[in-house]
N, C-alpha and C. Protein backbone atom coordinates (compact mmCIF):
# COMPACT_ATOMS: atom_id res chain seq x y z
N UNK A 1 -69.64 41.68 4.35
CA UNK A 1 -68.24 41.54 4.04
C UNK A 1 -67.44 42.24 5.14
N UNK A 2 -66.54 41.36 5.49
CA UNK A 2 -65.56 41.69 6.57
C UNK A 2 -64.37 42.47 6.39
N UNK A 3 -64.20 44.21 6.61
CA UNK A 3 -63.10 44.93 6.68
C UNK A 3 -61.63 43.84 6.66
N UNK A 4 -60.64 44.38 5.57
CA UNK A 4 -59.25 43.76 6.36
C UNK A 4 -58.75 45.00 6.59
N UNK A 5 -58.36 44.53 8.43
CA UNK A 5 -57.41 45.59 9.16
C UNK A 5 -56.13 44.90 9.06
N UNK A 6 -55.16 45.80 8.98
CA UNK A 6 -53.68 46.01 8.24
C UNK A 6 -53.18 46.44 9.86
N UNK A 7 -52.53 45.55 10.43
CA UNK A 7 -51.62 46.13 11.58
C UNK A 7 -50.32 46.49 11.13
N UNK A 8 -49.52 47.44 11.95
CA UNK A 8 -49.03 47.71 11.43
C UNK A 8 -47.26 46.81 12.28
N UNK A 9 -46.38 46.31 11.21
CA UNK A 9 -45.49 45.62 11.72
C UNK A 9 -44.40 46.12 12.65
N UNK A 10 -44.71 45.44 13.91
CA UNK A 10 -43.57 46.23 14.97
C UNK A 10 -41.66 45.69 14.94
N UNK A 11 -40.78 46.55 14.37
CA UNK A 11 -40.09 45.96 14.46
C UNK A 11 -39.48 45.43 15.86
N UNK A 12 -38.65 44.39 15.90
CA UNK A 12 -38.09 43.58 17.19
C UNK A 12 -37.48 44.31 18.02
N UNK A 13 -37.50 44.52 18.71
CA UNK A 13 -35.85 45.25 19.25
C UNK A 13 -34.57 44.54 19.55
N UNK A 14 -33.88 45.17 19.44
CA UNK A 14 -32.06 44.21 19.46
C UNK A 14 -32.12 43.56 21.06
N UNK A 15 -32.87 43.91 21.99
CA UNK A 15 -32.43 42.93 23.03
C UNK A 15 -32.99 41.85 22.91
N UNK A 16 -34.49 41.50 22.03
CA UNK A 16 -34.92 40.44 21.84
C UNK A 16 -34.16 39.44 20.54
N UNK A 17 -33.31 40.39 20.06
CA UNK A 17 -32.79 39.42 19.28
C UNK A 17 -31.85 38.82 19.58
N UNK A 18 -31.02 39.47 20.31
CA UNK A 18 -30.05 38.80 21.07
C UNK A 18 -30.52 37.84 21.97
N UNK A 19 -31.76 37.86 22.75
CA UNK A 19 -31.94 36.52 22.97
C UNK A 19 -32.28 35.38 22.34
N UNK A 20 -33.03 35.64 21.25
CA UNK A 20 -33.36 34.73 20.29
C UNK A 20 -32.60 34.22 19.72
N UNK A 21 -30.99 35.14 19.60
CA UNK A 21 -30.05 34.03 18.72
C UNK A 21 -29.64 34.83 17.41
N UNK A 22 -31.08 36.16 17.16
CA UNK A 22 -30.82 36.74 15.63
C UNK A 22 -30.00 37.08 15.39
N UNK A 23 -29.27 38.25 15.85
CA UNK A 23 -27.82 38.51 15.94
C UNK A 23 -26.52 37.74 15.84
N UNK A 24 -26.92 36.74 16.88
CA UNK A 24 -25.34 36.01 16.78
C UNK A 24 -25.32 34.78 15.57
N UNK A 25 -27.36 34.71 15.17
CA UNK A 25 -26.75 33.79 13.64
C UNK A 25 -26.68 34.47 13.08
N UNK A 26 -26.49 35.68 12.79
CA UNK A 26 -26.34 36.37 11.77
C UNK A 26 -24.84 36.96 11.61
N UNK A 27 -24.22 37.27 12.46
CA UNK A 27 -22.64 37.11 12.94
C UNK A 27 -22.09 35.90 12.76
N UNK A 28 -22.84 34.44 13.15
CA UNK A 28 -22.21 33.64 12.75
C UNK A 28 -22.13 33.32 10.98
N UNK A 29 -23.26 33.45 10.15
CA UNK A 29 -23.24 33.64 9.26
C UNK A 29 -22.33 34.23 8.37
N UNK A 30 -21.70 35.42 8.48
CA UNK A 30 -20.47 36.11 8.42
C UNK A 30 -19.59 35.43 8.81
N UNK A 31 -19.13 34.81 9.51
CA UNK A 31 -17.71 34.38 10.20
C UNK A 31 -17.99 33.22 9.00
N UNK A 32 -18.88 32.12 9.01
CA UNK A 32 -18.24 31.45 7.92
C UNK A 32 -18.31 32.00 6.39
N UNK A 33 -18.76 32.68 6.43
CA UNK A 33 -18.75 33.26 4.99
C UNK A 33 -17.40 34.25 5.10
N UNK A 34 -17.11 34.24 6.14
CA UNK A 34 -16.02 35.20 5.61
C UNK A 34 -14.28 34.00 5.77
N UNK A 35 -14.51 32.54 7.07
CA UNK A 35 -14.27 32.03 6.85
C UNK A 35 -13.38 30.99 5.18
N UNK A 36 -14.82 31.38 4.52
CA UNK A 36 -15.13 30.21 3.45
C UNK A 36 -14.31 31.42 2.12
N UNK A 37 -14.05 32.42 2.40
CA UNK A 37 -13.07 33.56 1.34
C UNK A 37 -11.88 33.26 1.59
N UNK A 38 -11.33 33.11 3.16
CA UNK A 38 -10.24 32.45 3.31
C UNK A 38 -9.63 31.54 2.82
N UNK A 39 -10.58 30.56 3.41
CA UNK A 39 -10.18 28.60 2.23
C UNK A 39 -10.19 29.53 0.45
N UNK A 40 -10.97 30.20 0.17
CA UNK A 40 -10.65 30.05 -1.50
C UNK A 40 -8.96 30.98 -1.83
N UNK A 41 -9.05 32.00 -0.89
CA UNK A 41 -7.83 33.01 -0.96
C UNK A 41 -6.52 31.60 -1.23
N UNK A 42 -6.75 30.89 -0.28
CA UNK A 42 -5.40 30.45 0.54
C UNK A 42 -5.14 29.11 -0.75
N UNK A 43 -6.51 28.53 -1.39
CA UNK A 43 -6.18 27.89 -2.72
C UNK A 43 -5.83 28.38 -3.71
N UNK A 44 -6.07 29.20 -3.75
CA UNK A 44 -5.45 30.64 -5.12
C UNK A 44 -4.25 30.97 -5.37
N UNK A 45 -4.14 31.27 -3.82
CA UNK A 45 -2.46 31.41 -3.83
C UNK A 45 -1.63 29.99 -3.83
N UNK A 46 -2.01 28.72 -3.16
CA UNK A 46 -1.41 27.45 -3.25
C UNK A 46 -1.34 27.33 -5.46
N UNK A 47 -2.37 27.38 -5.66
CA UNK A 47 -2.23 27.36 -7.11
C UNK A 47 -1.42 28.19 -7.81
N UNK A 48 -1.15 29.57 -7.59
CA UNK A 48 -0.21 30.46 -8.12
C UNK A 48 1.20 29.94 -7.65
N UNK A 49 1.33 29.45 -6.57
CA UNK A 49 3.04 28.92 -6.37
C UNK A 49 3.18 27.71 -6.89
N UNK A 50 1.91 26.45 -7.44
CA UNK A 50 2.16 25.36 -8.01
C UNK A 50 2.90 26.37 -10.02
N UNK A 51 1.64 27.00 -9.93
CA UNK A 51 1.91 27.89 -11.06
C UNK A 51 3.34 28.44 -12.26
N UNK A 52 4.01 29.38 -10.87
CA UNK A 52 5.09 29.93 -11.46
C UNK A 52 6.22 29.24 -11.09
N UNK A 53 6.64 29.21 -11.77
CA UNK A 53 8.31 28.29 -11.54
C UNK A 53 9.45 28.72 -10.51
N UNK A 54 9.51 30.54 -10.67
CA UNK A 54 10.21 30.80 -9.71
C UNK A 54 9.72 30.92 -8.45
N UNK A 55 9.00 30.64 -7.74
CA UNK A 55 8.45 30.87 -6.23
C UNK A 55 9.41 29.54 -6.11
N UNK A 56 9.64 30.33 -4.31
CA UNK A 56 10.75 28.49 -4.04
C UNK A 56 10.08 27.97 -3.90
N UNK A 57 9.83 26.48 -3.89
CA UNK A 57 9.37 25.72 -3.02
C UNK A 57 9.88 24.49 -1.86
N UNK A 58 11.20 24.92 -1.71
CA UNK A 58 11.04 24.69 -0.58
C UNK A 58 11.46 25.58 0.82
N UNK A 59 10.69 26.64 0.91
CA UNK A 59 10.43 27.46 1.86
C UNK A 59 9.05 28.01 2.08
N UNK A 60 8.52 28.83 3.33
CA UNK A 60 7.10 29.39 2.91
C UNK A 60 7.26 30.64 2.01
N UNK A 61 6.57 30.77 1.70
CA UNK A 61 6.32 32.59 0.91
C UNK A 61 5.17 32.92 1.27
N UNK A 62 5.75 34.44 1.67
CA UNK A 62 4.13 35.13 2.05
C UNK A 62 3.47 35.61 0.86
N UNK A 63 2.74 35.88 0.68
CA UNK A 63 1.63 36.15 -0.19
C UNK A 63 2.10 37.34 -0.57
N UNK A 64 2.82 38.48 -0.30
CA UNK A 64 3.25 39.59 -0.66
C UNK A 64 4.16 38.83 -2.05
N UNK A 65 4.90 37.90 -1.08
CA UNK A 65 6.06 37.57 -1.98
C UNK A 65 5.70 36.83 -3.30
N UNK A 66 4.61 36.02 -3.53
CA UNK A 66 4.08 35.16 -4.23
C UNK A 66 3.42 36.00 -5.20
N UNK A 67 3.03 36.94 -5.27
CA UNK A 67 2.47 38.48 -5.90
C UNK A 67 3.21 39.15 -6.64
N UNK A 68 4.60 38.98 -6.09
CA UNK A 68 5.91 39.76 -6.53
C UNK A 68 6.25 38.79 -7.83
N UNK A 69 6.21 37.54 -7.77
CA UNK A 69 6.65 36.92 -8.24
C UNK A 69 6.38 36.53 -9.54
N UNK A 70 4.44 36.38 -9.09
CA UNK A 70 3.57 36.37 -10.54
C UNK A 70 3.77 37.32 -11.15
N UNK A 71 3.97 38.93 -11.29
CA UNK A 71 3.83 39.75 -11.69
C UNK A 71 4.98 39.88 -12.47
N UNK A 72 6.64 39.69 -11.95
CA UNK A 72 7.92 39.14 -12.45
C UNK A 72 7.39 38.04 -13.49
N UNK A 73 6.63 37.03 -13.42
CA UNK A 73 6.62 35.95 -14.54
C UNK A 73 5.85 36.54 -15.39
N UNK A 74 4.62 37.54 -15.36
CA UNK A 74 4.13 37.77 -16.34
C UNK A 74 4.64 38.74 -17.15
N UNK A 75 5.38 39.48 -16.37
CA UNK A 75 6.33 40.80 -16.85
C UNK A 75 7.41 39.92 -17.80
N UNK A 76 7.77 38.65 -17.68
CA UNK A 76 8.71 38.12 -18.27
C UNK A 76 8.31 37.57 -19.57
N UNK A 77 7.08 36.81 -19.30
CA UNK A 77 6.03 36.33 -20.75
C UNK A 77 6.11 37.68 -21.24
N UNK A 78 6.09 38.73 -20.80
CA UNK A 78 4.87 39.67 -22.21
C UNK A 78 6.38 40.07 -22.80
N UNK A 79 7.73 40.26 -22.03
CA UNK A 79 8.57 40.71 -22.57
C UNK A 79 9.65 39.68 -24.01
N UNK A 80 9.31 38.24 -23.79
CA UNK A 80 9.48 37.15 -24.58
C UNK A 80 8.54 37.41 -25.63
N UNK A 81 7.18 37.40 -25.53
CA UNK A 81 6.52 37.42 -26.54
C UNK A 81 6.68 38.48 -27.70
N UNK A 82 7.06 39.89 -27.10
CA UNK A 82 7.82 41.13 -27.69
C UNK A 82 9.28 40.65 -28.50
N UNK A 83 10.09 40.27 -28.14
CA UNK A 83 10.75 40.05 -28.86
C UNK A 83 11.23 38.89 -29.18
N UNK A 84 10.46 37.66 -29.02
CA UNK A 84 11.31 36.39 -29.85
C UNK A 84 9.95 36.16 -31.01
N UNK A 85 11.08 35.63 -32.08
CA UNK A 85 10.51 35.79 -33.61
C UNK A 85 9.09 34.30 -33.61
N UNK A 86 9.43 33.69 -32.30
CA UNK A 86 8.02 32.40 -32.60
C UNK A 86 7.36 32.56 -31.15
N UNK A 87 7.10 33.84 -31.40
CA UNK A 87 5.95 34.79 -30.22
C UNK A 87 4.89 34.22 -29.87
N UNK A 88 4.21 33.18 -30.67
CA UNK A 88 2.98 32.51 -31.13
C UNK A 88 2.91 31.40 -29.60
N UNK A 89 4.22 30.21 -30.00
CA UNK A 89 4.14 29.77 -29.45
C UNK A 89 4.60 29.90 -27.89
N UNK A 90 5.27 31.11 -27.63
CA UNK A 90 5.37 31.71 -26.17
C UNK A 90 3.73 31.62 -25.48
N UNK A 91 3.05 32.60 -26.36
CA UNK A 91 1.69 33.11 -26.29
C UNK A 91 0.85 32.04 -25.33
N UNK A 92 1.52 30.75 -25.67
CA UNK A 92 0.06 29.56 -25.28
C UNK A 92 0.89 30.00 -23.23
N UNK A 93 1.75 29.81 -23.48
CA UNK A 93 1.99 30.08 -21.41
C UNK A 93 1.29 30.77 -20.91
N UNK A 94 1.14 31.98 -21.62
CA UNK A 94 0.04 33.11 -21.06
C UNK A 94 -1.21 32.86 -20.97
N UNK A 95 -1.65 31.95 -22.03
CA UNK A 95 -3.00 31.21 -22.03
C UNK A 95 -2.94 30.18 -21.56
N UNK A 96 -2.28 29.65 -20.71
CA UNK A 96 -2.09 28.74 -20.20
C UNK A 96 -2.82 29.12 -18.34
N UNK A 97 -1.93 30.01 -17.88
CA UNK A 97 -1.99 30.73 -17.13
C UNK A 97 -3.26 31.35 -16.48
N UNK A 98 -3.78 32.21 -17.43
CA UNK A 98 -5.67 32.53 -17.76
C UNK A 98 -6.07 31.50 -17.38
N UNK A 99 -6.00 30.20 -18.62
CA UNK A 99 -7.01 29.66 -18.00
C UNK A 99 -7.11 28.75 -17.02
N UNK A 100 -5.85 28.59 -16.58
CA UNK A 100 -5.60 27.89 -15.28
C UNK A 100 -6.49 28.67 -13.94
N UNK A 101 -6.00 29.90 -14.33
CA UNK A 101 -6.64 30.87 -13.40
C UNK A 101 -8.05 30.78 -13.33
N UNK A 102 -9.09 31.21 -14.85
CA UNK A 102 -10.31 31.12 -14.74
C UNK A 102 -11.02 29.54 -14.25
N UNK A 103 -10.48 28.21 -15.14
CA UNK A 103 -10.79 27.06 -14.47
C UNK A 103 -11.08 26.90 -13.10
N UNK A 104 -10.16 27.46 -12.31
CA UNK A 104 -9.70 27.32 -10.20
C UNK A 104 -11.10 28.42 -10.33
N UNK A 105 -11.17 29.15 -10.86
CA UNK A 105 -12.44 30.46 -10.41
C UNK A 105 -13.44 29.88 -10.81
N UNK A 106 -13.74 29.23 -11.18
CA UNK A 106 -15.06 28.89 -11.41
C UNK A 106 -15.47 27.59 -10.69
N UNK A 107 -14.49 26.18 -10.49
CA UNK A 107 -14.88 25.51 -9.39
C UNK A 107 -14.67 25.36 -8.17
N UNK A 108 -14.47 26.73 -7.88
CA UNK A 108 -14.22 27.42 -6.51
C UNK A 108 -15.93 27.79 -6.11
């Protein structure tokens, strides 16, 4: 019966990976993955200005501003739902909202 010898694994060194490519697919890897956060960011926010009523539309808004805005509409739902006497049916906007939100998150 034949010994098994166990070598022991040398790691690469970075100049060979850089020639090989390891590095820069692996950088490239990142760029579209970090790419591909972009495209979903930039639908998120297109959906939040289809969303709220007050964002203009016809101008751009930066994303600061579009933030400002949701937060104003939801600040405005929770303050309707507080005091008008058919709270119930306010309620569905807010759930409206959710699940508009979770729907886009999940076939994203």
């Amino acid at each position: 019966m034949k010994a098994l010898v166990l070598t022991q694994s040398r790691s690469v060194s970075p100049r060979k990976l850089v020639k090989s490519g390891g590095i820069r697919k692996c950088r490239k890897c990142e760029l579209e993955l970090e790419e591909q956060e972009r495209d979903t960011m930039e639908l998120l926010f297109e959906k939040l200005v289809q969303m709220i009523p007050a964002i203009p539309k016809d101008r751009k808004v930066s994303r600061l501003e579009i933030l400002q805005h949701v937060i104003e509409y939801i600040q405005d739902l929770e303050s309707q739902m507080e005091f008008h006497p058919d709270a119930e049916n306010l309620c569905s906007g807010l759930n409206y909202l959710r699940i508009s939100l979770q729907e886009k998150s999940i076939c994203l």
